[in-house]
N, C-alpha and C. Protein backbone atom coordinates (compact mmCIF):
# COMPACT_ATOMS: atom_id res chain seq x y z
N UNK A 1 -14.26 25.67 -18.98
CA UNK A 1 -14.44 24.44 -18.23
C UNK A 1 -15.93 24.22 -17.96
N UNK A 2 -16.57 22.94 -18.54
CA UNK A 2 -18.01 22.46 -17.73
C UNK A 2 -17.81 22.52 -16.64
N UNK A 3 -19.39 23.12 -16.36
CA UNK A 3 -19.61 22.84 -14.86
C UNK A 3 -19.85 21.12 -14.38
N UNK A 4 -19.78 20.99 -13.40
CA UNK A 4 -19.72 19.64 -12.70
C UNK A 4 -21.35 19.59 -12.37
N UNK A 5 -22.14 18.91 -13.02
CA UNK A 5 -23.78 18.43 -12.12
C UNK A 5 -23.76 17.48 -11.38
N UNK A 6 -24.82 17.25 -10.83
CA UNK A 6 -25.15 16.05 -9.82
C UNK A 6 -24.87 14.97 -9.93
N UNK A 7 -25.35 14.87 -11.51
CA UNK A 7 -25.05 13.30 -12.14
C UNK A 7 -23.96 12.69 -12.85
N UNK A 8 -23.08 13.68 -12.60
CA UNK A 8 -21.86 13.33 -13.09
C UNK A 8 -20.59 13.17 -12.54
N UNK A 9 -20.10 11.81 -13.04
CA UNK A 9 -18.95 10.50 -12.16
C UNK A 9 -17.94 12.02 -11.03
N UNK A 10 -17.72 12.81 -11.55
CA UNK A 10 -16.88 13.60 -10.43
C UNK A 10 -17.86 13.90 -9.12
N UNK A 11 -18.75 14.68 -9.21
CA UNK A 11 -19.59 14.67 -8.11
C UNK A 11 -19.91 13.62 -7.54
N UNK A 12 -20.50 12.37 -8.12
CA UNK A 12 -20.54 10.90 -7.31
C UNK A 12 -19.36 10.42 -6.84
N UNK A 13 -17.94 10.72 -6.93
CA UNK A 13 -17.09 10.43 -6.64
C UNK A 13 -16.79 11.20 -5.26
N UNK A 14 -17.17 12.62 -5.60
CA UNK A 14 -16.69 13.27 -4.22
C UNK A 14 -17.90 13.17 -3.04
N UNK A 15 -18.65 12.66 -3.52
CA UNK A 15 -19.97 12.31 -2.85
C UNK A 15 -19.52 10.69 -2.07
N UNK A 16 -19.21 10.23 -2.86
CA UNK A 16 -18.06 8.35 -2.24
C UNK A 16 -16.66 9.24 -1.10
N UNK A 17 -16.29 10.17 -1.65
CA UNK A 17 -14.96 10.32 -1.04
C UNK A 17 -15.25 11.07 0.34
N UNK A 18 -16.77 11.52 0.31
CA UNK A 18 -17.16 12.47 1.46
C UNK A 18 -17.56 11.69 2.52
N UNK A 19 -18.61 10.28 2.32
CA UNK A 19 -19.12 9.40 3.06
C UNK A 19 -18.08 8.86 3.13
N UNK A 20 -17.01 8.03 2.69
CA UNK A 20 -15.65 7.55 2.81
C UNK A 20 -15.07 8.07 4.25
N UNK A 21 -14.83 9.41 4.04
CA UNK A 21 -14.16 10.13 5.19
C UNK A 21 -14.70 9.96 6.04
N UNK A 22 -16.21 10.31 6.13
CA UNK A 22 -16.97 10.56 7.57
C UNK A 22 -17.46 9.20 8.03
N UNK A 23 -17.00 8.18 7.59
CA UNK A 23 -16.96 6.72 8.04
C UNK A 23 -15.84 6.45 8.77
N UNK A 24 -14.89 6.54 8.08
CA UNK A 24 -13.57 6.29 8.89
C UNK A 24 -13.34 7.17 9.88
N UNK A 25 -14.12 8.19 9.90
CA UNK A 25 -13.85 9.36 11.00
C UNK A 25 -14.70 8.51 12.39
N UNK A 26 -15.74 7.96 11.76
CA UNK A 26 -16.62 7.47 13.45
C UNK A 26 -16.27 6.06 13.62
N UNK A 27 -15.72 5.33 12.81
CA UNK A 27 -15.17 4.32 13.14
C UNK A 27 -14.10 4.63 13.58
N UNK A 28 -12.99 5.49 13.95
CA UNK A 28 -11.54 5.95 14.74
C UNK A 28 -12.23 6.17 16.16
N UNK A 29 -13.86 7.36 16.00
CA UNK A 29 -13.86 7.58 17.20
C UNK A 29 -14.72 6.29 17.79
N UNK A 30 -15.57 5.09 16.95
CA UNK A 30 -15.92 4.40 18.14
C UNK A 30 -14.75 3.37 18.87
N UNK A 31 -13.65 3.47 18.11
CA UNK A 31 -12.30 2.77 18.32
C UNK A 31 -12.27 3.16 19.60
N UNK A 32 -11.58 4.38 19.97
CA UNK A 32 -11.21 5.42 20.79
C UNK A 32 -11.98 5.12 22.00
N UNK A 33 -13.98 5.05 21.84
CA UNK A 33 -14.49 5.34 22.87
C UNK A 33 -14.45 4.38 23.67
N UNK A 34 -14.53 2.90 22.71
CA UNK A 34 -14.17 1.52 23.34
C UNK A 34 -13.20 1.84 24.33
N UNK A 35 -12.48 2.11 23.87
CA UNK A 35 -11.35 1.81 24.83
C UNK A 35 -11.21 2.81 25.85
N UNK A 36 -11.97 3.73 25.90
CA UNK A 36 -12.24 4.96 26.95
C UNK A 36 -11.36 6.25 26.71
N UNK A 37 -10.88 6.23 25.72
CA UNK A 37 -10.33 7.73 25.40
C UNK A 37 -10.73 8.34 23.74
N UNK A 38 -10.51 9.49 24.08
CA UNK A 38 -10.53 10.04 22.36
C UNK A 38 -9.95 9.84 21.45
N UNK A 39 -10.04 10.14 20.41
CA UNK A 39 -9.15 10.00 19.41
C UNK A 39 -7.97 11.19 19.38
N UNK A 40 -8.15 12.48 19.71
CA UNK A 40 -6.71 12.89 20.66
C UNK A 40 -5.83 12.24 21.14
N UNK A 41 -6.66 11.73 22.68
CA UNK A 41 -5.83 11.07 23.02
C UNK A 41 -5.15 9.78 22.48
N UNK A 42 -5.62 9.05 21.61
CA UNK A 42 -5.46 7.80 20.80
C UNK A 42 -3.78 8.59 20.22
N UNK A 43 -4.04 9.75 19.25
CA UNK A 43 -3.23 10.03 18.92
C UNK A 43 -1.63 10.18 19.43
N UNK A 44 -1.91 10.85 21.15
CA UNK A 44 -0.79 11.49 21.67
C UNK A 44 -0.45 10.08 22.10
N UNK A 45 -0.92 8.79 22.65
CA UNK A 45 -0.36 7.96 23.59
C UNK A 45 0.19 7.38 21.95
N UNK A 46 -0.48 7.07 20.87
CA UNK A 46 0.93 6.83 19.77
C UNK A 46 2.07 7.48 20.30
N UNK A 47 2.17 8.61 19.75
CA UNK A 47 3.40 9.45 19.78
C UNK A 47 4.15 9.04 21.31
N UNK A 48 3.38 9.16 22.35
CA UNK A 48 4.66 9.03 23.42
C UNK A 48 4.86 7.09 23.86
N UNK A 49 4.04 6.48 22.76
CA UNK A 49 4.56 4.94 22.43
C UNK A 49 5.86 5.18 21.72
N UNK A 50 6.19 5.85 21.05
CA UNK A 50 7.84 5.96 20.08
C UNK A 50 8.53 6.14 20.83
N UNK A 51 8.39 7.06 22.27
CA UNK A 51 9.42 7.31 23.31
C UNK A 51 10.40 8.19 22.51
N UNK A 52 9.63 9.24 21.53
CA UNK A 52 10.56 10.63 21.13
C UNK A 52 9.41 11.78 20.65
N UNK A 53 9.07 11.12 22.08
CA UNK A 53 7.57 12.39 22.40
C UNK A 53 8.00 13.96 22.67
N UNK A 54 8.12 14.80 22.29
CA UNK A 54 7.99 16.03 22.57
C UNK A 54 6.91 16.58 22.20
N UNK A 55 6.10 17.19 23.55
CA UNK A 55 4.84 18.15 23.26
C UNK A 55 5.00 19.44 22.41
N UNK A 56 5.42 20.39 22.30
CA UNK A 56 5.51 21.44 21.09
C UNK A 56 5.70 20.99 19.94
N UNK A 57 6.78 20.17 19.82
CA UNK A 57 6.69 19.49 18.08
C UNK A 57 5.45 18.91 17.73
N UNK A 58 4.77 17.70 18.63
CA UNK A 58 3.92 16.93 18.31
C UNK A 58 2.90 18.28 18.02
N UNK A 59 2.32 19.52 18.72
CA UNK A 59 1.52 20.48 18.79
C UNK A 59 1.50 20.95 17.41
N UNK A 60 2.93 21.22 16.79
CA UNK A 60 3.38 22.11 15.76
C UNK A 60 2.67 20.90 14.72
N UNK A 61 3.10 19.53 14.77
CA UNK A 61 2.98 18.62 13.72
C UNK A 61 0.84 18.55 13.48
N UNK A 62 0.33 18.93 14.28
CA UNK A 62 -0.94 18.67 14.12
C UNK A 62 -1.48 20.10 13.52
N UNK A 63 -0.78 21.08 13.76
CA UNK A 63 -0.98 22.09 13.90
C UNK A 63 -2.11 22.87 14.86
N UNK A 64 -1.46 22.52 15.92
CA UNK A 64 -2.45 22.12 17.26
C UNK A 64 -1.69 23.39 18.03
N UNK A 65 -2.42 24.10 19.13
CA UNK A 65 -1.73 24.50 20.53
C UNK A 65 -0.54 23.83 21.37
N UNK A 66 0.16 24.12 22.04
CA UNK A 66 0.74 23.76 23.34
C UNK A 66 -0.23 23.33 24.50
N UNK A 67 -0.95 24.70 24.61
CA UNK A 67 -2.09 24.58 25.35
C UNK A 67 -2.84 23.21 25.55
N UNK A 68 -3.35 22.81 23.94
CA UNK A 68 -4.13 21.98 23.76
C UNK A 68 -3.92 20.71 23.85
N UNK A 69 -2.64 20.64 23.64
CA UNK A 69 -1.67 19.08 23.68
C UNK A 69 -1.42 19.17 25.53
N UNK A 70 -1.28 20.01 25.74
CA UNK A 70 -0.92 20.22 27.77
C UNK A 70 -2.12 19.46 28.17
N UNK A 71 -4.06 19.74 27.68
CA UNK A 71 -5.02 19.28 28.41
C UNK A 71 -5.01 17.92 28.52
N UNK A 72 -4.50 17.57 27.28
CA UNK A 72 -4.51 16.09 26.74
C UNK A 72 -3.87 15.34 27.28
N UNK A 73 -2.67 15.71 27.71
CA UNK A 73 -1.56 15.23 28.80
C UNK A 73 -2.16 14.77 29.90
N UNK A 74 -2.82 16.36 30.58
CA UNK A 74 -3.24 16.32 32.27
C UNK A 74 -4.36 15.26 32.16
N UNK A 75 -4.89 15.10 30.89
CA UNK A 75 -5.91 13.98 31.05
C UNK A 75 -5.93 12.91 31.40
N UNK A 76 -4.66 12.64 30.40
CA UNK A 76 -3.79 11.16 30.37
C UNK A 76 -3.62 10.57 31.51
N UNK A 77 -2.57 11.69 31.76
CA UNK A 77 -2.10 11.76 33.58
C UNK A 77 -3.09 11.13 34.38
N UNK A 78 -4.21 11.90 34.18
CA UNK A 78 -5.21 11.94 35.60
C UNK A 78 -5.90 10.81 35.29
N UNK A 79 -5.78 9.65 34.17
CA UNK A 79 -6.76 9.01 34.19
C UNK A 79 -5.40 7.60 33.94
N UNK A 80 -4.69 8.05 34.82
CA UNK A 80 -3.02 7.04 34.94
C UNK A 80 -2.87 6.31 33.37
N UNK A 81 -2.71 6.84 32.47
CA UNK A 81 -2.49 6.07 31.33
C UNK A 81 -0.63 6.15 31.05
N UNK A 82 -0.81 7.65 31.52
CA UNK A 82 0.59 8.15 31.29
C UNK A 82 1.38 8.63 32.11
N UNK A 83 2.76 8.22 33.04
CA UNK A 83 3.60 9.10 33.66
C UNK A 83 4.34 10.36 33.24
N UNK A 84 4.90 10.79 34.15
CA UNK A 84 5.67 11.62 33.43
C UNK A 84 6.67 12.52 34.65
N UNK A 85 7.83 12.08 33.79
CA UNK A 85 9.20 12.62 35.01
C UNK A 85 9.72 13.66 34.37
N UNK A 86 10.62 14.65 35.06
CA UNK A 86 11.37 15.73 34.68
C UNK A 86 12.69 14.98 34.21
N UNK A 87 12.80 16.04 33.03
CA UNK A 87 13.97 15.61 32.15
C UNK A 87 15.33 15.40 32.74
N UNK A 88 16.42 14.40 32.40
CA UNK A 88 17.71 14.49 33.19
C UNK A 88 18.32 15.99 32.54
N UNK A 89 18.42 15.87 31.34
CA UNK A 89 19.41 16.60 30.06
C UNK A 89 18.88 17.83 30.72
N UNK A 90 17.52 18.21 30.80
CA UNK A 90 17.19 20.06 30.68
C UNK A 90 15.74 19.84 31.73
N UNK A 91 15.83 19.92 33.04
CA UNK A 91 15.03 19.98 34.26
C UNK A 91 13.72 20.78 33.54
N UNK A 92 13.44 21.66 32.65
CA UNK A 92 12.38 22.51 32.43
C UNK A 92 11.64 21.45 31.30
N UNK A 93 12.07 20.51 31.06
CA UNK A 93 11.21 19.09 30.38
C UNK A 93 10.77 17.78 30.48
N UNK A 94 9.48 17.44 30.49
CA UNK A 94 8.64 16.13 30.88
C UNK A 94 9.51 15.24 30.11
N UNK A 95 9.08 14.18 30.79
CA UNK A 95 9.23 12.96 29.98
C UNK A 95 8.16 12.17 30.31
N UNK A 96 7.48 11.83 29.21
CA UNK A 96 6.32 11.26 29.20
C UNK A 96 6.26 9.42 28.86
N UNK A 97 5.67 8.54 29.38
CA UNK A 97 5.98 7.71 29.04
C UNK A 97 4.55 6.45 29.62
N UNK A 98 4.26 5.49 28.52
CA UNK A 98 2.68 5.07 29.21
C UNK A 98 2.99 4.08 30.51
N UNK A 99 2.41 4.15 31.17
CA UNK A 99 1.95 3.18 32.65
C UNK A 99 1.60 1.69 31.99
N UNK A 100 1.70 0.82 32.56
CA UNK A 100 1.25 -0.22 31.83
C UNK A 100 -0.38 -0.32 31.68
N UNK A 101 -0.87 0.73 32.53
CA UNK A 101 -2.22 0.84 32.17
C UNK A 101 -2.46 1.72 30.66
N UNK A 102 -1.52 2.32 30.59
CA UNK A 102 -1.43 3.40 28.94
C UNK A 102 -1.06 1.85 28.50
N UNK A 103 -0.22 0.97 28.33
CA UNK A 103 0.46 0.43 27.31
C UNK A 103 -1.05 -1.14 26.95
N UNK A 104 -1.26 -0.92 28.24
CA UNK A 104 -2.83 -2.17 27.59
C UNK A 104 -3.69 -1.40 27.14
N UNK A 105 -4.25 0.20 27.47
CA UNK A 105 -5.15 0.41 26.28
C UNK A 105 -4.67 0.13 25.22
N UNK A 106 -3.43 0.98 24.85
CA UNK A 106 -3.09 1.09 23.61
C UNK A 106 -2.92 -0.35 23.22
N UNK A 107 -2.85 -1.14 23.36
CA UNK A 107 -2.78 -3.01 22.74
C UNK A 107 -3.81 -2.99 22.41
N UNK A 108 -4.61 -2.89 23.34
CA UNK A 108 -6.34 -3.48 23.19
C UNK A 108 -6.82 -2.76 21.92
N UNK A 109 -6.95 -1.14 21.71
CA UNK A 109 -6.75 -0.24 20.75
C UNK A 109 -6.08 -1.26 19.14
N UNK A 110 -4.99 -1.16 19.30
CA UNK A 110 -4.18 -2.09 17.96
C UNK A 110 -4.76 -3.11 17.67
N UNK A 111 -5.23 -4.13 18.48
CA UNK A 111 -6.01 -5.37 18.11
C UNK A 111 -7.30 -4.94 17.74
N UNK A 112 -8.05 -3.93 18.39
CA UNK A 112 -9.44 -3.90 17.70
C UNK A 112 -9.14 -3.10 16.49
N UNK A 113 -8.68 -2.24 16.37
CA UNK A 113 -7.78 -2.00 14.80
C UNK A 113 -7.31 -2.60 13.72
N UNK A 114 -6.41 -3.98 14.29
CA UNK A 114 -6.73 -4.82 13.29
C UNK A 114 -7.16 -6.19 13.05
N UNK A 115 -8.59 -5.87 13.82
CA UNK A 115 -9.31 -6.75 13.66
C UNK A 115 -10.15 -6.08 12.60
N UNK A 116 -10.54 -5.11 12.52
CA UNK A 116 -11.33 -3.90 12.01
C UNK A 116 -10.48 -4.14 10.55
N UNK A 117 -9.50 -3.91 10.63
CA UNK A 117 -8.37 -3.48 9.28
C UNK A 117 -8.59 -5.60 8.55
N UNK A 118 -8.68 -6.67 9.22
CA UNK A 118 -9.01 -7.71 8.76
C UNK A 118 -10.13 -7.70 8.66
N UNK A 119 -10.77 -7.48 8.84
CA UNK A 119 -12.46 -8.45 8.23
C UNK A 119 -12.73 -7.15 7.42
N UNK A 120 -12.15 -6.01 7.08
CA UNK A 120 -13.16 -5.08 6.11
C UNK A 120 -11.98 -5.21 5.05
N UNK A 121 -11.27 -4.63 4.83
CA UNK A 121 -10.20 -4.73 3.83
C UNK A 121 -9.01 -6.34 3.07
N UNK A 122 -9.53 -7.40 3.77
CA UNK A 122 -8.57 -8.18 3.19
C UNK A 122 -9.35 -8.89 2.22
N UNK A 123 -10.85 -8.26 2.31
CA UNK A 123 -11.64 -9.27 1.00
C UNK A 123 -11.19 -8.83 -0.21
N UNK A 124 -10.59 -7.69 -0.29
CA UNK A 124 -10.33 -7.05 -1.38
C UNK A 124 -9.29 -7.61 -2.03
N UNK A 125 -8.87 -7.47 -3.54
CA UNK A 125 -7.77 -8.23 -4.45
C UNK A 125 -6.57 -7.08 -4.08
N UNK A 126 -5.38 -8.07 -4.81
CA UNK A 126 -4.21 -6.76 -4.62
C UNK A 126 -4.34 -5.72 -5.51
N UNK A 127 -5.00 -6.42 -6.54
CA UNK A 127 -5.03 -4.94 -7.76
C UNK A 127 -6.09 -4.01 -7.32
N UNK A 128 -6.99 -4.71 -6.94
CA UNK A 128 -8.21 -3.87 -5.91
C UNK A 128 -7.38 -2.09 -4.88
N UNK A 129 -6.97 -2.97 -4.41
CA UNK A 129 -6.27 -1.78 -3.30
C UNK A 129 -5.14 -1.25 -3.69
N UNK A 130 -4.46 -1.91 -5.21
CA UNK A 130 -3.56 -1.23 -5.50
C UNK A 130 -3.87 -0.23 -6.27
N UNK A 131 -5.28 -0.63 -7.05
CA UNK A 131 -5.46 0.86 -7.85
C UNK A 131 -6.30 1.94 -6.77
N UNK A 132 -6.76 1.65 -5.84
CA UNK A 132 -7.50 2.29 -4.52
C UNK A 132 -6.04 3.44 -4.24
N UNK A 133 -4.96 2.40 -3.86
CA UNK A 133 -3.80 3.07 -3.29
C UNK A 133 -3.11 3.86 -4.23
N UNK A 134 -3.21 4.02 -5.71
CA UNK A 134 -2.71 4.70 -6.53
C UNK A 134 -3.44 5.89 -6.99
N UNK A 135 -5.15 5.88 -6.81
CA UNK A 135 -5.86 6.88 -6.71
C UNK A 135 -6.21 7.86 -5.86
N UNK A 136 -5.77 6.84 -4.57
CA UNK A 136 -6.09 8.03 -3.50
C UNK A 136 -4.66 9.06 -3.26
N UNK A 137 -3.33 8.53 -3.94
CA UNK A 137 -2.15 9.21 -3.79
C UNK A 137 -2.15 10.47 -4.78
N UNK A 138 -2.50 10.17 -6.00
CA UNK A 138 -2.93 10.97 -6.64
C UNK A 138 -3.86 12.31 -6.54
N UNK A 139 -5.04 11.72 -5.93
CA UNK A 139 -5.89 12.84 -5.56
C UNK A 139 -5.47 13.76 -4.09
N UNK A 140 -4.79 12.93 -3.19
CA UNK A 140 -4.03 13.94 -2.41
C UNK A 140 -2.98 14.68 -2.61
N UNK A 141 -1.95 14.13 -3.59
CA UNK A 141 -1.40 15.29 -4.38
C UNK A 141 -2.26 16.42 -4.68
N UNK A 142 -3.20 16.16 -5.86
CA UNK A 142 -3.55 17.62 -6.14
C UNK A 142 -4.41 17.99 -5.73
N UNK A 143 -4.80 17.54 -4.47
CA UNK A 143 -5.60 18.40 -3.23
C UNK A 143 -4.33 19.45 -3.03
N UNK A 144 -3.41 18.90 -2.33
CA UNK A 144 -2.11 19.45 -1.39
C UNK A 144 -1.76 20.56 -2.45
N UNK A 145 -1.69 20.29 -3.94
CA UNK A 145 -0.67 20.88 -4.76
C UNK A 145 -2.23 22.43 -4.92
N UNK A 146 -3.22 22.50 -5.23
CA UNK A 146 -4.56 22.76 -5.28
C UNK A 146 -4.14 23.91 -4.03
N UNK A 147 -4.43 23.71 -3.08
CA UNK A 147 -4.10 24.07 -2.04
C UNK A 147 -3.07 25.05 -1.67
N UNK A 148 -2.28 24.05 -2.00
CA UNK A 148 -0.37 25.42 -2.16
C UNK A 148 -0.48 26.41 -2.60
N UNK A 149 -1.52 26.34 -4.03
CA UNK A 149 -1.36 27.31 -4.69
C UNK A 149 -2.49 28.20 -4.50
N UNK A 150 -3.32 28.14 -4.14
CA UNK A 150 -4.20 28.83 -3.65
C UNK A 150 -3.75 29.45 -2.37
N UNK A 151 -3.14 29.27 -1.13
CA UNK A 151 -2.62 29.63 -0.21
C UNK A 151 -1.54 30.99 -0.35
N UNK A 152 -1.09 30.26 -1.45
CA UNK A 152 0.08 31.36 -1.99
C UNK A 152 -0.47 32.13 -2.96
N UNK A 153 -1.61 32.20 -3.41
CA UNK A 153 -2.57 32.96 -4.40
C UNK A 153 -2.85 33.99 -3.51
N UNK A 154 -3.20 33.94 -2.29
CA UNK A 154 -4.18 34.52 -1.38
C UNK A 154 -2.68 35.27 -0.82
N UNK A 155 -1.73 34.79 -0.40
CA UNK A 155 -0.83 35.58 -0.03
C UNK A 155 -0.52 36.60 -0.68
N UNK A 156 -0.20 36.43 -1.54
CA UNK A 156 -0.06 37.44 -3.04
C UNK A 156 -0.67 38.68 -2.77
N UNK A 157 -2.14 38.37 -3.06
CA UNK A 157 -3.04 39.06 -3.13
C UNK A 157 -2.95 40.32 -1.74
N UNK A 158 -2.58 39.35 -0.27
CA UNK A 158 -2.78 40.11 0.65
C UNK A 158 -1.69 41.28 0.53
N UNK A 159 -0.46 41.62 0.20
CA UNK A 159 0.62 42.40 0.07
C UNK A 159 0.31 43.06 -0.85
């Protein structure tokens, strides 16, 4: 296999796909700061918007702490976005649910989202974003698949 140089379309590509990321990464968090919370928290008040919020799953699904999803909570809490009552079904569980002060960030949040998601992306054609959307599915496959197997390479190895 050639090696990959500087000047060649794969490296400029992962060089597009690197600035790509770390764009959309500070545009989530100036989303977030607007509206006075993190992008954590952005995340968890989604999840307990579905109203089939459970903290350990949501923890497990990020591959996050208990711990860490608990601070995020008491944050919530303390900064009234989010209530939270003891369970009817099993007394040893929250129920979390937003304040209408949680439910207007999170609006305000969605609209500057897609206001953001209109004026940058709808200049684009459908074939535009459809071959965008067919390349980037692709390359996260064999990131993921890349990955698997290397994970399970390394397991191997450890036994």
């Amino acid at each position: 296999m050639q090696a990959v140089g500087r000047r060649d379309p794969i490296f400029r590509a992962i060089e597009a796909m690197t600035a790509l990321a770390e764009i959309f990464e500070r545009r989530r968090e100036v989303l977030a700061r607007d509206a006075g919370i993190t992008i954590e928290q952005w995340r968890v008040l989604e999840e307990i918007s579905t109203e089939h919020f459970i903290p350990s799953m949501f923890a497990r699904s990020r591959d996050s702490s208990a711990a860490a999803v608990s601070k995020i909570l008491r944050q919530l809490l303390d900064s009234g976005l989010v209530s939270a009552a003891i369970g009817r079904a099993d007394r040893r569980n929250r129920h979390y649910k937003l304040t209408a002060k949680g439910t207007r960030a999170l609006g305000e949040l969605r609209a500057s989202r897609q206001a953001a998601i209109e004026a940058i992306w709808t200049g684009f054609s459908r074939d535009e974003l459809a071959a965008f959307s067919t390349f980037a599915v692709k390359l996260s496959d064999r990131i993921d698949r890349y990955s698997s197997g290397k994970n399970a390479r390394r397991a191997a190895a450890v036994r």
